[in-house]
N, C-alpha and C. Protein backbone atom coordinates (compact mmCIF):
# COMPACT_ATOMS: atom_id res chain seq x y z
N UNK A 1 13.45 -141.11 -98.15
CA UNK A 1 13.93 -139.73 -98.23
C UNK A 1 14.43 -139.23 -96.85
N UNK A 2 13.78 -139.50 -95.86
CA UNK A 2 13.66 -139.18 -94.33
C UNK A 2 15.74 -139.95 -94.07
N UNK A 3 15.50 -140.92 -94.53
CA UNK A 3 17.25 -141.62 -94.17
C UNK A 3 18.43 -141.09 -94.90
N UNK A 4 18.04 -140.33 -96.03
CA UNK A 4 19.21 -140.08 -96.84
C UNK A 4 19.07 -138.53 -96.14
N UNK A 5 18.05 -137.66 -95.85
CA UNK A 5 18.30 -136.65 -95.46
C UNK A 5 19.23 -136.29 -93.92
N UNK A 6 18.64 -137.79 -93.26
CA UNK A 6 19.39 -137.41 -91.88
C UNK A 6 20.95 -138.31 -91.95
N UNK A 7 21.48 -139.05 -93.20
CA UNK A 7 22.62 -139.70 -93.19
C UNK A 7 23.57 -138.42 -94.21
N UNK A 8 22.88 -137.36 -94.72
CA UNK A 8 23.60 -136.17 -95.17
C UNK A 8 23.67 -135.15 -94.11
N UNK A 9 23.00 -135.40 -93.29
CA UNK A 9 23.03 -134.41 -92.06
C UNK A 9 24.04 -135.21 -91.33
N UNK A 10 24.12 -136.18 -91.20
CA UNK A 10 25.36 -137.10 -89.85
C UNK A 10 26.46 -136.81 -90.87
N UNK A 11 26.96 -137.27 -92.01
CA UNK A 11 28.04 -136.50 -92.80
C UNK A 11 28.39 -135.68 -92.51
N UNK A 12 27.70 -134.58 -92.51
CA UNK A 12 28.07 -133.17 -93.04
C UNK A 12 28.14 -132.62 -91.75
N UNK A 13 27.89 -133.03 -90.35
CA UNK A 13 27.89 -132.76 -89.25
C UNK A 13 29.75 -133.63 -88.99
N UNK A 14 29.68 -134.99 -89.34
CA UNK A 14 31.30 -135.51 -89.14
C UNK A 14 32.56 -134.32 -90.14
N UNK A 15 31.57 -133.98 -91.18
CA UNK A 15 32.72 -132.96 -91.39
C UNK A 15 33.36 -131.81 -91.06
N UNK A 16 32.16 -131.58 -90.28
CA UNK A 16 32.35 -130.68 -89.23
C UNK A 16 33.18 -130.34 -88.72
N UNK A 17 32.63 -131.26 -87.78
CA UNK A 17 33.91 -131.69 -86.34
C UNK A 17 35.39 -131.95 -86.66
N UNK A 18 35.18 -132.75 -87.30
CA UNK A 18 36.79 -133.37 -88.34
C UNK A 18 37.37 -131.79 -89.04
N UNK A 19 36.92 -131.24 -89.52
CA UNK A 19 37.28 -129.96 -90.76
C UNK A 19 37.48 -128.94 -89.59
N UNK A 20 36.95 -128.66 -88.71
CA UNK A 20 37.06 -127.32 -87.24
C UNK A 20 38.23 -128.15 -86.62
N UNK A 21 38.01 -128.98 -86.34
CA UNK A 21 39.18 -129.99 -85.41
C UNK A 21 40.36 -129.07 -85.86
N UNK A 22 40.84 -129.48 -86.87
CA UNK A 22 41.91 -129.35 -87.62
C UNK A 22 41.75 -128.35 -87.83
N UNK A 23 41.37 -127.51 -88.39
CA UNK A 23 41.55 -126.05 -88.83
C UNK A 23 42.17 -125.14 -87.08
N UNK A 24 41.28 -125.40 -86.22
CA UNK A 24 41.12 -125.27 -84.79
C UNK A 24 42.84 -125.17 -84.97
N UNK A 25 43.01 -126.46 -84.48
CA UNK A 25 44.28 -126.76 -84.52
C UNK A 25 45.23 -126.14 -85.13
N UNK A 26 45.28 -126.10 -86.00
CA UNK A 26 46.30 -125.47 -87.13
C UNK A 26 46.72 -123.62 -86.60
N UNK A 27 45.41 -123.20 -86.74
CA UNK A 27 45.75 -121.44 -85.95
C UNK A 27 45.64 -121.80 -84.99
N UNK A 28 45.97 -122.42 -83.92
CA UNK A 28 46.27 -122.30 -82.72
C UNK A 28 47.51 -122.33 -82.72
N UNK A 29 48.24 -123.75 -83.26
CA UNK A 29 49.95 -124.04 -83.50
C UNK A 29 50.39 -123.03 -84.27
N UNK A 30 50.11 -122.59 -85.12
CA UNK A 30 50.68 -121.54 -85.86
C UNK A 30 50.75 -120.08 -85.18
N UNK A 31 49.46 -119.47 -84.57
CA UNK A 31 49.98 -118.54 -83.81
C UNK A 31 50.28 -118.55 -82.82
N UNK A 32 50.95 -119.81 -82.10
CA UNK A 32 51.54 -120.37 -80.75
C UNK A 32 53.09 -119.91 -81.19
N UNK A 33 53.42 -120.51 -82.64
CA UNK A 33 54.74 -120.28 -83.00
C UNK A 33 55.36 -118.71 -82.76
N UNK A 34 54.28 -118.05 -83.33
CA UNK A 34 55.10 -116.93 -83.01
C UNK A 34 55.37 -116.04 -81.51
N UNK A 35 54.52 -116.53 -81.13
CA UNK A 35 55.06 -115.98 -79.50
C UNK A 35 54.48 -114.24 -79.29
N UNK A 36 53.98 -114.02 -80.67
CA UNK A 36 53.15 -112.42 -80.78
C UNK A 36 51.78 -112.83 -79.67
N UNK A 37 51.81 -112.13 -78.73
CA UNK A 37 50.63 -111.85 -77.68
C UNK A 37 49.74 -111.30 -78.58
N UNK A 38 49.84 -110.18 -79.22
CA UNK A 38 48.71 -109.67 -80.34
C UNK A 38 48.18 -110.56 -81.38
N UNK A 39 48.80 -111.57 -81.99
CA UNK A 39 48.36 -112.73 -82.78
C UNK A 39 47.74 -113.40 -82.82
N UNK A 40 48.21 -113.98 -81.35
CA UNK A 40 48.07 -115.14 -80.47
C UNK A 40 46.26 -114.84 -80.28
N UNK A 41 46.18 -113.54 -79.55
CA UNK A 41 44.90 -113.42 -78.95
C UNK A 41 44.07 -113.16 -80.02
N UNK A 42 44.37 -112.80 -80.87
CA UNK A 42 43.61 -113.07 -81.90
C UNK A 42 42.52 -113.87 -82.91
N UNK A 43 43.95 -114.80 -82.85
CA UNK A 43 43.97 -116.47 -83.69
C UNK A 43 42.83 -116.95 -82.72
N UNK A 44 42.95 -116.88 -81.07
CA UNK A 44 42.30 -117.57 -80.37
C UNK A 44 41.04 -117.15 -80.18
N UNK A 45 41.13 -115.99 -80.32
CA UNK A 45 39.61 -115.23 -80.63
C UNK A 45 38.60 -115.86 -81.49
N UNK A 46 39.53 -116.10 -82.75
CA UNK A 46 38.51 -116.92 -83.63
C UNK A 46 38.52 -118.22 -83.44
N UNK A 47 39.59 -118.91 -82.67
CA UNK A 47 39.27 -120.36 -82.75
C UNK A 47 38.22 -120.62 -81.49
N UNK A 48 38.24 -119.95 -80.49
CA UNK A 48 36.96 -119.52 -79.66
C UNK A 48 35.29 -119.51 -80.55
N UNK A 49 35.50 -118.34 -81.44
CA UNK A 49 34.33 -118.37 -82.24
C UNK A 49 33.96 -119.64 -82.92
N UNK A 50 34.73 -119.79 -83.68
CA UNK A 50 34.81 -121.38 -83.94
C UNK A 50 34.22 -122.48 -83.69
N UNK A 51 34.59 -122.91 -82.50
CA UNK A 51 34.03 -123.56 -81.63
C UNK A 51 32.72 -123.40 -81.79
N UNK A 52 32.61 -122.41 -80.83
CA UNK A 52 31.49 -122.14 -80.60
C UNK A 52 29.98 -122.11 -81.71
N UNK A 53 30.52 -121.61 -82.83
CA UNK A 53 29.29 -121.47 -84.02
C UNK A 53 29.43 -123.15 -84.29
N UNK A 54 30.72 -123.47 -84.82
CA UNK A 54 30.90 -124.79 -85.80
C UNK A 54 30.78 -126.00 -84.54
N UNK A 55 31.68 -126.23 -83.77
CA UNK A 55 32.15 -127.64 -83.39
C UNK A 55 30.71 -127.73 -82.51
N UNK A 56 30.28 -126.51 -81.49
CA UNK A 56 29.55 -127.02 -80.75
C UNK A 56 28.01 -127.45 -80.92
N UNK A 57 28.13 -126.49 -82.46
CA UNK A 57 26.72 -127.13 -83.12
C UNK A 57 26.28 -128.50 -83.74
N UNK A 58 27.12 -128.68 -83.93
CA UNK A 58 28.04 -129.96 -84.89
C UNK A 58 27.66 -131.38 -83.60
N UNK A 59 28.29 -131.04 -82.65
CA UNK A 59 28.61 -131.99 -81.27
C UNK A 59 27.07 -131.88 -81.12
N UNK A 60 26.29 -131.22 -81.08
CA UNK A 60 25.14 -131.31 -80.50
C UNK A 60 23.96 -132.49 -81.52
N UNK A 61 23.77 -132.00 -82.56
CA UNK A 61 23.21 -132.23 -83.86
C UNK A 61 23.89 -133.61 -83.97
N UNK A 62 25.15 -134.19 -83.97
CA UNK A 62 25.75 -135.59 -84.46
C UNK A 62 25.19 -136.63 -83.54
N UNK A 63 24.66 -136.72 -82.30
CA UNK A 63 24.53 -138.25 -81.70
C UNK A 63 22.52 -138.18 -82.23
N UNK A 64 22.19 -136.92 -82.03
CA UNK A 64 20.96 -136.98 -82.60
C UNK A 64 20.70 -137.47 -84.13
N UNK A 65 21.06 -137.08 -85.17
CA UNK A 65 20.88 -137.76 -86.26
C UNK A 65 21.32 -139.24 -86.44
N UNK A 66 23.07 -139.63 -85.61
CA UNK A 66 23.47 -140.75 -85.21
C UNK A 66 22.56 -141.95 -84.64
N UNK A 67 21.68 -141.30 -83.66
CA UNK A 67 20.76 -141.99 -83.00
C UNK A 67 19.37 -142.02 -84.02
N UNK A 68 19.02 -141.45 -84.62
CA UNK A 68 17.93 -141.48 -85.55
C UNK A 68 18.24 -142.65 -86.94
N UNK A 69 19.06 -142.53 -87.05
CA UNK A 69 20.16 -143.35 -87.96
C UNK A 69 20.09 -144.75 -87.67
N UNK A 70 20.61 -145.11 -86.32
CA UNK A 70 20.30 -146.53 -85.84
C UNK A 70 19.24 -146.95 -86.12
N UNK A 71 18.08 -145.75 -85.21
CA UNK A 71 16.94 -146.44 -85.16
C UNK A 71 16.01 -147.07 -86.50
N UNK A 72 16.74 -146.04 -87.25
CA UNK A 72 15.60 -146.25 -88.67
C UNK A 72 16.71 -147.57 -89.84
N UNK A 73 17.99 -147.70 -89.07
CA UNK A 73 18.61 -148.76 -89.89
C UNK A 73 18.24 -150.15 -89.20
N UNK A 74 18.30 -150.07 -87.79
CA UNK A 74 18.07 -151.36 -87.18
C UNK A 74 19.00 -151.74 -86.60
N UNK A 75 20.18 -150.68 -86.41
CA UNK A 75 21.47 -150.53 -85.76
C UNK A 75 20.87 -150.74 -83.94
N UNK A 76 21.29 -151.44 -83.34
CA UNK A 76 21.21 -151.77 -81.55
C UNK A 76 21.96 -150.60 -81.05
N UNK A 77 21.55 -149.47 -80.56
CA UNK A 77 22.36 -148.57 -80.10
C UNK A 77 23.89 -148.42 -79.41
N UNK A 78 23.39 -149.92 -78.28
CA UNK A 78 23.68 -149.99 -77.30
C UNK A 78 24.76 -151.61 -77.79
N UNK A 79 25.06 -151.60 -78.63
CA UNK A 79 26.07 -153.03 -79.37
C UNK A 79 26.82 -152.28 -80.24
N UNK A 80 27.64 -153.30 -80.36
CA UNK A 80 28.54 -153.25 -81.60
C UNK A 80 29.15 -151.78 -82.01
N UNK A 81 29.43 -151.63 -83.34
CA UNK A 81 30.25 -150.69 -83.29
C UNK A 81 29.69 -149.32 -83.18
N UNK A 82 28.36 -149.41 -83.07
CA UNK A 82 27.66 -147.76 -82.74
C UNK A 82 27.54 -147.55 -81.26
N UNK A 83 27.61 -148.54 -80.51
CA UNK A 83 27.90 -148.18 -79.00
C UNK A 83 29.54 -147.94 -78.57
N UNK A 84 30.55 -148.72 -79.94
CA UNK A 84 32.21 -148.24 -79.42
C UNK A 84 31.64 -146.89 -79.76
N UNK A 85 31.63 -146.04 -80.99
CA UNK A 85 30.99 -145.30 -81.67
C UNK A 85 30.82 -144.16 -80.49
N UNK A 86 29.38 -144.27 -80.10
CA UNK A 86 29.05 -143.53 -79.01
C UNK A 86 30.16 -143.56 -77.57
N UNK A 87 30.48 -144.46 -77.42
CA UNK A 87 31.85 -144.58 -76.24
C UNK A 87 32.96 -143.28 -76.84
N UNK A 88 33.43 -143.18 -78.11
CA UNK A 88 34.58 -142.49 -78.06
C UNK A 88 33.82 -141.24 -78.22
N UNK A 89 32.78 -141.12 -78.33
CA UNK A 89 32.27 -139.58 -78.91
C UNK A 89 32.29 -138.89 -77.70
N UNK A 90 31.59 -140.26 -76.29
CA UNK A 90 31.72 -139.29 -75.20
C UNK A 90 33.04 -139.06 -74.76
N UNK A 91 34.33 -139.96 -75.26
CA UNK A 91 35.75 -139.94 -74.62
C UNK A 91 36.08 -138.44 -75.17
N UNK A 92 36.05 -137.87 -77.04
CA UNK A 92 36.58 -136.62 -77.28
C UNK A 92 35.33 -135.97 -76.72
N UNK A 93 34.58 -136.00 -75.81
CA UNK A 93 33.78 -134.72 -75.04
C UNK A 93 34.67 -134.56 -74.27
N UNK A 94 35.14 -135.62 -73.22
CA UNK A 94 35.86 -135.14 -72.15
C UNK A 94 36.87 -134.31 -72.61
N UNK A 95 37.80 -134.50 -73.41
CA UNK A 95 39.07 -133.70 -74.17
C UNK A 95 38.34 -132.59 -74.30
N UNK A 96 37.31 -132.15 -75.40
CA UNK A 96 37.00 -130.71 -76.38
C UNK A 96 36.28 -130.40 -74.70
N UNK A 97 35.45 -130.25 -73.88
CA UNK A 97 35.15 -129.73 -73.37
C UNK A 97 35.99 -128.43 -72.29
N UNK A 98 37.08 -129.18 -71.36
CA UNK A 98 38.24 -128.72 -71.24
C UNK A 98 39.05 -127.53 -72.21
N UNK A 99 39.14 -128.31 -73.07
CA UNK A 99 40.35 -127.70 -74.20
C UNK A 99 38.90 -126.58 -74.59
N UNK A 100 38.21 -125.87 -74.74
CA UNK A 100 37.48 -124.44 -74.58
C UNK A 100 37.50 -123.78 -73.95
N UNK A 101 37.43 -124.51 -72.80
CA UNK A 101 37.61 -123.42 -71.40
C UNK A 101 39.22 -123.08 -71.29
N UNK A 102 39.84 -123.81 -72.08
CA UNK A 102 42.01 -123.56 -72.12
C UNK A 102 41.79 -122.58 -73.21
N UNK A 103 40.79 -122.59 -74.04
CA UNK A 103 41.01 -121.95 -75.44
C UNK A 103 40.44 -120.36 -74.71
N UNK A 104 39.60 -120.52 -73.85
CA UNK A 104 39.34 -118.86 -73.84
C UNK A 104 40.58 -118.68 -72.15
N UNK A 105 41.23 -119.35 -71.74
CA UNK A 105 41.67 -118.69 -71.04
C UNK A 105 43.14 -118.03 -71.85
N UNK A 106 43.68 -119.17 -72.91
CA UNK A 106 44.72 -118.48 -73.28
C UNK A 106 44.60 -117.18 -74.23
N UNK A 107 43.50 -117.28 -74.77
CA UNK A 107 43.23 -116.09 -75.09
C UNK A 107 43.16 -114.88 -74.27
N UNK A 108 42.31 -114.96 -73.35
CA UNK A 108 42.66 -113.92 -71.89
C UNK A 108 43.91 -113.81 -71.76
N UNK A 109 44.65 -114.90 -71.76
CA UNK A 109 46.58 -114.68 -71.35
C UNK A 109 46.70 -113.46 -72.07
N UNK A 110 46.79 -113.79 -73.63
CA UNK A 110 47.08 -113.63 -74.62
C UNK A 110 46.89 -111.80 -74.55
N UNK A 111 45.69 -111.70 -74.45
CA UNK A 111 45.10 -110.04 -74.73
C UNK A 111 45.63 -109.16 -73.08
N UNK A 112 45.93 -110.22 -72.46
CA UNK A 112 46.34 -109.58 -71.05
C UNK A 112 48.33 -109.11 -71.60
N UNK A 113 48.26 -109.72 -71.92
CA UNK A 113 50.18 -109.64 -72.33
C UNK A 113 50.13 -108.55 -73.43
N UNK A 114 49.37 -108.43 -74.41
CA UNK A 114 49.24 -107.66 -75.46
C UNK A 114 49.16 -106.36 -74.74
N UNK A 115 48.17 -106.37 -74.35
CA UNK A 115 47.91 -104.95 -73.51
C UNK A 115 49.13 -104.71 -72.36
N UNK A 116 49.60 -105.39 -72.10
CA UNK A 116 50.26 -104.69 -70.72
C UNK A 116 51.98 -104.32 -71.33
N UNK A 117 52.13 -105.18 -72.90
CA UNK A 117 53.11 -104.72 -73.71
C UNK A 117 54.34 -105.85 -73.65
N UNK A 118 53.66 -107.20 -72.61
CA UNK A 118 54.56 -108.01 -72.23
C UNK A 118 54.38 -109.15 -72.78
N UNK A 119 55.61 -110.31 -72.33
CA UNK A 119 55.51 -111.53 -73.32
C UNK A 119 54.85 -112.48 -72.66
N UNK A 120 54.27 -113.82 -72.72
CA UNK A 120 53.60 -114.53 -72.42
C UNK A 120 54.15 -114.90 -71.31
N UNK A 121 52.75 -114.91 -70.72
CA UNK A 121 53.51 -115.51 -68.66
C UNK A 121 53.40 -116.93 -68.89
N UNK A 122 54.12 -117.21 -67.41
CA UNK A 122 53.94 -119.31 -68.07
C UNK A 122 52.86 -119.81 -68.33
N UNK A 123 51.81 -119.38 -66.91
CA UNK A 123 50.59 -119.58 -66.91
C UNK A 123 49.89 -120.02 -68.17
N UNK A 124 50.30 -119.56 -69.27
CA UNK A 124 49.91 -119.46 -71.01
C UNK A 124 50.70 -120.83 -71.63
N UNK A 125 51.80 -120.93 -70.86
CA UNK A 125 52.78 -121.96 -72.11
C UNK A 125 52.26 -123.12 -71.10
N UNK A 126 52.12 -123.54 -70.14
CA UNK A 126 51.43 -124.46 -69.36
C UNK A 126 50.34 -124.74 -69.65
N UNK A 127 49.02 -123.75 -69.92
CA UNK A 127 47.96 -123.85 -70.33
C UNK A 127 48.24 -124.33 -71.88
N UNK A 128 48.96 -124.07 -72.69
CA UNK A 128 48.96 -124.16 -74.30
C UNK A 128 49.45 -126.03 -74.46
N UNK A 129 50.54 -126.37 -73.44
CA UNK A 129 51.08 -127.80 -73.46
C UNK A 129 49.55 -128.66 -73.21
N UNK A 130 49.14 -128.46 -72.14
CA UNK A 130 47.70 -129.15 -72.22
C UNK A 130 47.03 -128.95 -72.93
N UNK A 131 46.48 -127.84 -73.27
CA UNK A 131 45.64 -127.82 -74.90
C UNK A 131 46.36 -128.73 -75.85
N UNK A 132 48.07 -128.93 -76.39
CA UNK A 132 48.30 -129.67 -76.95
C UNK A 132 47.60 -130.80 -77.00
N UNK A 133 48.30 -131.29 -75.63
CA UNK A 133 48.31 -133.06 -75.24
C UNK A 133 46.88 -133.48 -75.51
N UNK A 134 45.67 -132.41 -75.21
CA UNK A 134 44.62 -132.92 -75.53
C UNK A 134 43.79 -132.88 -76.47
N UNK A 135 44.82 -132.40 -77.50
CA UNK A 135 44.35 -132.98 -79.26
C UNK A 135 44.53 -134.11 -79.68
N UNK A 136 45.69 -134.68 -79.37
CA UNK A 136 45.33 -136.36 -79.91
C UNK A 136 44.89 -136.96 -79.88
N UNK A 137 44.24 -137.21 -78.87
CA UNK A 137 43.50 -138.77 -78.53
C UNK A 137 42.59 -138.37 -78.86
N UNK A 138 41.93 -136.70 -78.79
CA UNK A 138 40.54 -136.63 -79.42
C UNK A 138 40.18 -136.69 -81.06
N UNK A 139 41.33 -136.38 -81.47
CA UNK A 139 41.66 -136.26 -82.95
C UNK A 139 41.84 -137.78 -83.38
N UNK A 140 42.61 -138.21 -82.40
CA UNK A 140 42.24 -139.66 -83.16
C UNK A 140 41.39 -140.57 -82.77
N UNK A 141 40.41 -140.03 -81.78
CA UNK A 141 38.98 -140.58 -81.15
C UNK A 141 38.26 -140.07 -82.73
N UNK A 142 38.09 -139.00 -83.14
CA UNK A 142 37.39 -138.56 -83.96
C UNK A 142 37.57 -139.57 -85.20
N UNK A 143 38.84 -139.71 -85.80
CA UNK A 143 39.27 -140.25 -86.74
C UNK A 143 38.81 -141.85 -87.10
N UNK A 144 38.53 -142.41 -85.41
CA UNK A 144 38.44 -144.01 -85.87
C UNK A 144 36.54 -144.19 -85.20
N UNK A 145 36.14 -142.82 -84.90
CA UNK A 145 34.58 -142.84 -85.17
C UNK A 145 34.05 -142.76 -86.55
N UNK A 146 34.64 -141.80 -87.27
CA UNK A 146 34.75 -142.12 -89.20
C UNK A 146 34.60 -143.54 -89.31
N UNK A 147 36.39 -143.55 -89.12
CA UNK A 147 35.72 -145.47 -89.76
C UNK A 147 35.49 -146.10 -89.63
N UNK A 148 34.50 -146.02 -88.68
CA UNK A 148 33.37 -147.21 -87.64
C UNK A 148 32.23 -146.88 -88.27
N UNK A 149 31.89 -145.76 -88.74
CA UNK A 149 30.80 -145.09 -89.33
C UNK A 149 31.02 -145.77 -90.65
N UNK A 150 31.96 -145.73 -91.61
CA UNK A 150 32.31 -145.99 -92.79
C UNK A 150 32.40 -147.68 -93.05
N UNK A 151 32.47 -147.81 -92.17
CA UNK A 151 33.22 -149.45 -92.08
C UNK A 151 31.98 -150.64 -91.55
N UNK A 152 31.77 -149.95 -90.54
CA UNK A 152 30.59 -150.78 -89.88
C UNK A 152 30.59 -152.26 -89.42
N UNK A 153 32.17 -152.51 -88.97
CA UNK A 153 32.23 -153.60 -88.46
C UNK A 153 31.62 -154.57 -87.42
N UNK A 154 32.03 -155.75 -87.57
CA UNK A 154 31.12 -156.63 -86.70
C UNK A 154 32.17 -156.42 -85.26
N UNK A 155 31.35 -156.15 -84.31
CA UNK A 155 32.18 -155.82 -83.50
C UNK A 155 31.41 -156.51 -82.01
């Protein structure tokens, strides 16, 4: 009972991350498109919140059940594909950690332009290109921790 409860908890924690990822994503690009400072700071407001309730609870809770998981399967932490596993989880830390601290500054841009009645300074479209660039590799760090999880190759 103890394994199926904490392998529905590592699930439902990967869906997490995976389901905020993307959602994250999505109102960010979308109210990037419009170039509304009032939108913008908005959208980012909640993808701020976001974060914060969903991904970072999620990030915390996943290597712990992950690691409970090994231990009680007989998984070597430190081998094979639960140590690539653990390798990329810490690679999208480096990305998501950053990309929060971009997420509340463009929001600051954002509510700073709103209020002052003006359009986005570069400072914002500079900050927003790096927030880009550093969705992929974490998004697809995320994506091929799934199917290492799913797959469980000999590695």
């Amino acid at each position: 009972m103890v394994y199926e409860l904490l392998r529905f908890a590592h699930v439902i924690g990967a869906c997490v991350l995976l389901g905020t990822g993307a959602g994250i994503a999505f109102f960010m690009v979308i109210s990037n498109r419009t170039q509304d400072p009032a939108l913008i700071a908005h959208a980012a407001g909640i993808v701020v919140l976001a974060d914060t309730v969903f991904t970072a609870t999620a990030a915390v809770f996943q290597p712990i059940t992950g690691l409970l998981l090994a231990n009680i399967t007989g998984y070597p932490v430190l081998e094979g594909w639960v140590a690539v596993s653990l390798g990329l989880y810490v690679f999208v830390g480096m990305f998501w950690l950053p990309v929060v601290w971009i997420q509340i500054r463009l929001r600051r841009l954002a509510a700073t332009a709103r209020d002052a009645g003006t359009g986005l300074p570069p400072a914002y479209h500079r900050l927003y290109r790096i927030w880009f660039a550093c969705g992929f590799p974490a998004f697809l760090a995320v994506l091929a921790i799934i199917w290492l999880m799913l797959t469980k190759p000999d590695i």
